[in-house]
Protein backbone atom coordinates (compact mmCIF):
# COMPACT_ATOMS: atom_id res chain seq x y z
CA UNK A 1 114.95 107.47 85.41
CA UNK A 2 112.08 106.51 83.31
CA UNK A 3 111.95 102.69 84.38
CA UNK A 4 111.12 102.32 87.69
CA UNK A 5 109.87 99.07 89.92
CA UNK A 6 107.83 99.62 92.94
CA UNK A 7 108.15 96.83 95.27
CA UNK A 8 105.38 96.32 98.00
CA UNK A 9 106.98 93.76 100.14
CA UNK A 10 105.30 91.13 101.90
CA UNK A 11 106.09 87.98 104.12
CA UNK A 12 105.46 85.33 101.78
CA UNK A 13 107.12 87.67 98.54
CA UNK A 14 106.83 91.08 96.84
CA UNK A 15 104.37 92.60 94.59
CA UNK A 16 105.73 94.63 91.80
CA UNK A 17 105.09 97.04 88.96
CA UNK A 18 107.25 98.51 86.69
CA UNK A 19 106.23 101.93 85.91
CA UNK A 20 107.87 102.52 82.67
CA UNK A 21 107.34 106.68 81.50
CA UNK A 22 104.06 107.17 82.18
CA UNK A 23 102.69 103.40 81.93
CA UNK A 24 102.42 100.83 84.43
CA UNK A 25 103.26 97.51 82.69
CA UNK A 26 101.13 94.49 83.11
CA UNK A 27 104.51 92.31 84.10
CA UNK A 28 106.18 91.65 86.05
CA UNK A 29 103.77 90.41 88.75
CA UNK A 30 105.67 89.43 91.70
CA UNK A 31 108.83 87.96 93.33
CA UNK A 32 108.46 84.65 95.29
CA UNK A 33 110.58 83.22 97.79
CA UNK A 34 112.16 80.32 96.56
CA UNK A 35 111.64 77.43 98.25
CA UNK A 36 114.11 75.43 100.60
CA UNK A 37 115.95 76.07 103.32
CA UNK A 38 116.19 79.59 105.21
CA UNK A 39 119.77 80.53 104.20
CA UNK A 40 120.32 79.11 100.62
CA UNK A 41 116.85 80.44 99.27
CA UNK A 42 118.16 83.94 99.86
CA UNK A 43 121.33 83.27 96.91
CA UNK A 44 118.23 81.83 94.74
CA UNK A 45 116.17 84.92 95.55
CA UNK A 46 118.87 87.26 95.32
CA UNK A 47 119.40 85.98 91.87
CA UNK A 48 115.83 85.92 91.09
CA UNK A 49 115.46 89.51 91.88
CA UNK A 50 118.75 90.37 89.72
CA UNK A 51 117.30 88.69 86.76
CA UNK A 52 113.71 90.69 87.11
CA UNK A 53 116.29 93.54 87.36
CA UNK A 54 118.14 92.62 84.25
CA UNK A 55 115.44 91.38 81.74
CA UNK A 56 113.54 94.58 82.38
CA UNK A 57 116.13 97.12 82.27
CA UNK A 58 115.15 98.43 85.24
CA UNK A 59 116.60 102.16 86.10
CA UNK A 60 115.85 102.45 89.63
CA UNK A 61 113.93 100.57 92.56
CA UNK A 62 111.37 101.86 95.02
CA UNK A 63 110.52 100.15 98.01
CA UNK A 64 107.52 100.97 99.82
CA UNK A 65 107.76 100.96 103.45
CA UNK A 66 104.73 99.34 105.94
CA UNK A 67 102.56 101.63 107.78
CA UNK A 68 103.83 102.58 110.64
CA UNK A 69 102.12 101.21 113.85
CA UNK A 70 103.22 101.62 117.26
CA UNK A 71 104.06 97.32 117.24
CA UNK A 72 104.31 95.19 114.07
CA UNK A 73 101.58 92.90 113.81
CA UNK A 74 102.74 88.53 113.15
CA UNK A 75 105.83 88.14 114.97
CA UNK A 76 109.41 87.97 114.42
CA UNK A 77 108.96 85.56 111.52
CA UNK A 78 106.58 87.36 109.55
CA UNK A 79 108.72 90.66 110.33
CA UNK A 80 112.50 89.03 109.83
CA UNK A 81 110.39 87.88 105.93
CA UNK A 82 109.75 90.96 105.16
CA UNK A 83 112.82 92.80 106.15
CA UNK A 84 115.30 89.96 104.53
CA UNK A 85 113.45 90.59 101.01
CA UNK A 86 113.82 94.41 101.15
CA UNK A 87 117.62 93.90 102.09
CA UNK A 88 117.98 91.46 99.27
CA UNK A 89 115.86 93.29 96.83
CA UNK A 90 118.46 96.17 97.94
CA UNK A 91 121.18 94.41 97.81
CA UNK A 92 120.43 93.44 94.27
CA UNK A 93 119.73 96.60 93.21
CA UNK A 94 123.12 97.95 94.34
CA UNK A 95 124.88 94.76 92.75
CA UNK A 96 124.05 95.95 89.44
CA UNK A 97 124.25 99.81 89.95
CA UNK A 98 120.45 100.41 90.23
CA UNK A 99 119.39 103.48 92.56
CA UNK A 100 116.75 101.91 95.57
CA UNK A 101 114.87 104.18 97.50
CA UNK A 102 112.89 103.58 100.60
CA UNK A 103 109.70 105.07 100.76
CA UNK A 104 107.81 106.07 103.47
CA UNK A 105 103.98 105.60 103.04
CA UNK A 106 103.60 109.91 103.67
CA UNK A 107 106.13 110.42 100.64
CA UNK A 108 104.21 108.49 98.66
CA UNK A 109 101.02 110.37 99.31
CA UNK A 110 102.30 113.80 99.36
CA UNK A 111 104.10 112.96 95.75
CA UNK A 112 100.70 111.54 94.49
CA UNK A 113 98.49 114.43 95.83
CA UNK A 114 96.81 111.88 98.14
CA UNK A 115 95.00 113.17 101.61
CA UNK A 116 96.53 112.16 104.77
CA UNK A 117 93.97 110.49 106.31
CA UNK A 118 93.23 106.85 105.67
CA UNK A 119 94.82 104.38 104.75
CA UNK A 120 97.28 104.83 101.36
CA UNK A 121 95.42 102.06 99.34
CA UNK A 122 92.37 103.86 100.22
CA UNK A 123 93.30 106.48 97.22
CA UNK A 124 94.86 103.60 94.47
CA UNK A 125 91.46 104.07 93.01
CA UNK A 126 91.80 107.89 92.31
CA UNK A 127 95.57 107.89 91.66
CA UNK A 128 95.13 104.64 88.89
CA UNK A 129 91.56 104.14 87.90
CA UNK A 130 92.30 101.22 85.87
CA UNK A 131 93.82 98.34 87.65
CA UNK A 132 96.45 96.34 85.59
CA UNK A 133 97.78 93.11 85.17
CA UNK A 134 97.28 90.73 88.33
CA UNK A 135 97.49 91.14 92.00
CA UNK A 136 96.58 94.80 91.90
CA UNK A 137 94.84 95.44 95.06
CA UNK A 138 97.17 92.26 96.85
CA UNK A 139 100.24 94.69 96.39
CA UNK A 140 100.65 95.52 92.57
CA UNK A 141 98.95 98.55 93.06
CA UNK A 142 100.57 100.41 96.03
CA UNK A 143 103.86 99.13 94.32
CA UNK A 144 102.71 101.43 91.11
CA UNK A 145 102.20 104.11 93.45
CA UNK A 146 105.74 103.63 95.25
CA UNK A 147 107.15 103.91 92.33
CA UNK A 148 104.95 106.75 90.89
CA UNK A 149 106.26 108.64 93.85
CA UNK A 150 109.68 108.27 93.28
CA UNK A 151 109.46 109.34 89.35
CA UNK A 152 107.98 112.37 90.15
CA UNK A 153 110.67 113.67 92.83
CA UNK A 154 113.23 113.08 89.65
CA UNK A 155 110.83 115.25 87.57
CA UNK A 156 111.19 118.16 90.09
């Protein structure tokens, strides 16, 4: 797979980066949640997300986990957000026949050579010196890395 989008998840929407070879393209940005009501925004986002899919010719999805803590921090609303855009960014995905993978925070940094102490976007400096397009250190960036990690387990 050579076209992969990272996808750094978030309550109010996802940051993404498409890591395309061995370049990290400057769009797309981020997902949004649509707005309206609970229910019908996830058909809008759903097809959202399939038509990022789609117009980028996206080859497979990586979805980086949150760091683990012991108790998630913002409630059951902020949580529920975050979980119902991974499932429909995964859902997507498998719609159209693109491979997702989950990725734990650890995978990422043992892929990416990163120490183990601190946290992950403590190393997006050394792993990409050169932040691009918008939103890097809001999400963009540790979505580069997500999906960094998974194109180098397909390389062996």
């Amino acid at each position: 797979m050579n076209r992969i989008l990272g996808v750094d998840a978030h309550p109010s929407g996802a940051f993404v980066a498409l890591v395309d070879g061995d370049r990290i393209q400057a769009v797309p940005e981020r997902i949004q949640w649509p707005t309206g009501e609970e229910t019908e925004r996830l058909r809008l986002q759903f097809q959202d997300v399939q038509a990022v899919l789609r117009e980028n010719g996206i080859e497979g999805v990586a979805i980086l986990l949150p760091q683990r803590t012991r108790r998630p921090t913002g409630g059951y609303f902020v949580v529920a957000d975050r979980i119902a855009l991974e499932t429909v960014v995964r859902l997507a995905a498998v719609m159209l026949d693109v491979p997702v993978v989950m990725m734990d925070r650890s995978t990422v940094r043992s892929r990416l050579h990163c120490p183990k102490d601190g946290q992950l976007e403590d190393y997006l400096d050394q792993v990409i010196p050169e932040p691009v397009g918008q939103y890097w250190r809001a999400g963009r960036g540790l979505a580069a890395m997500a999906a960094m990690a998974a194109m180098a387990a397909g390389r062996g």
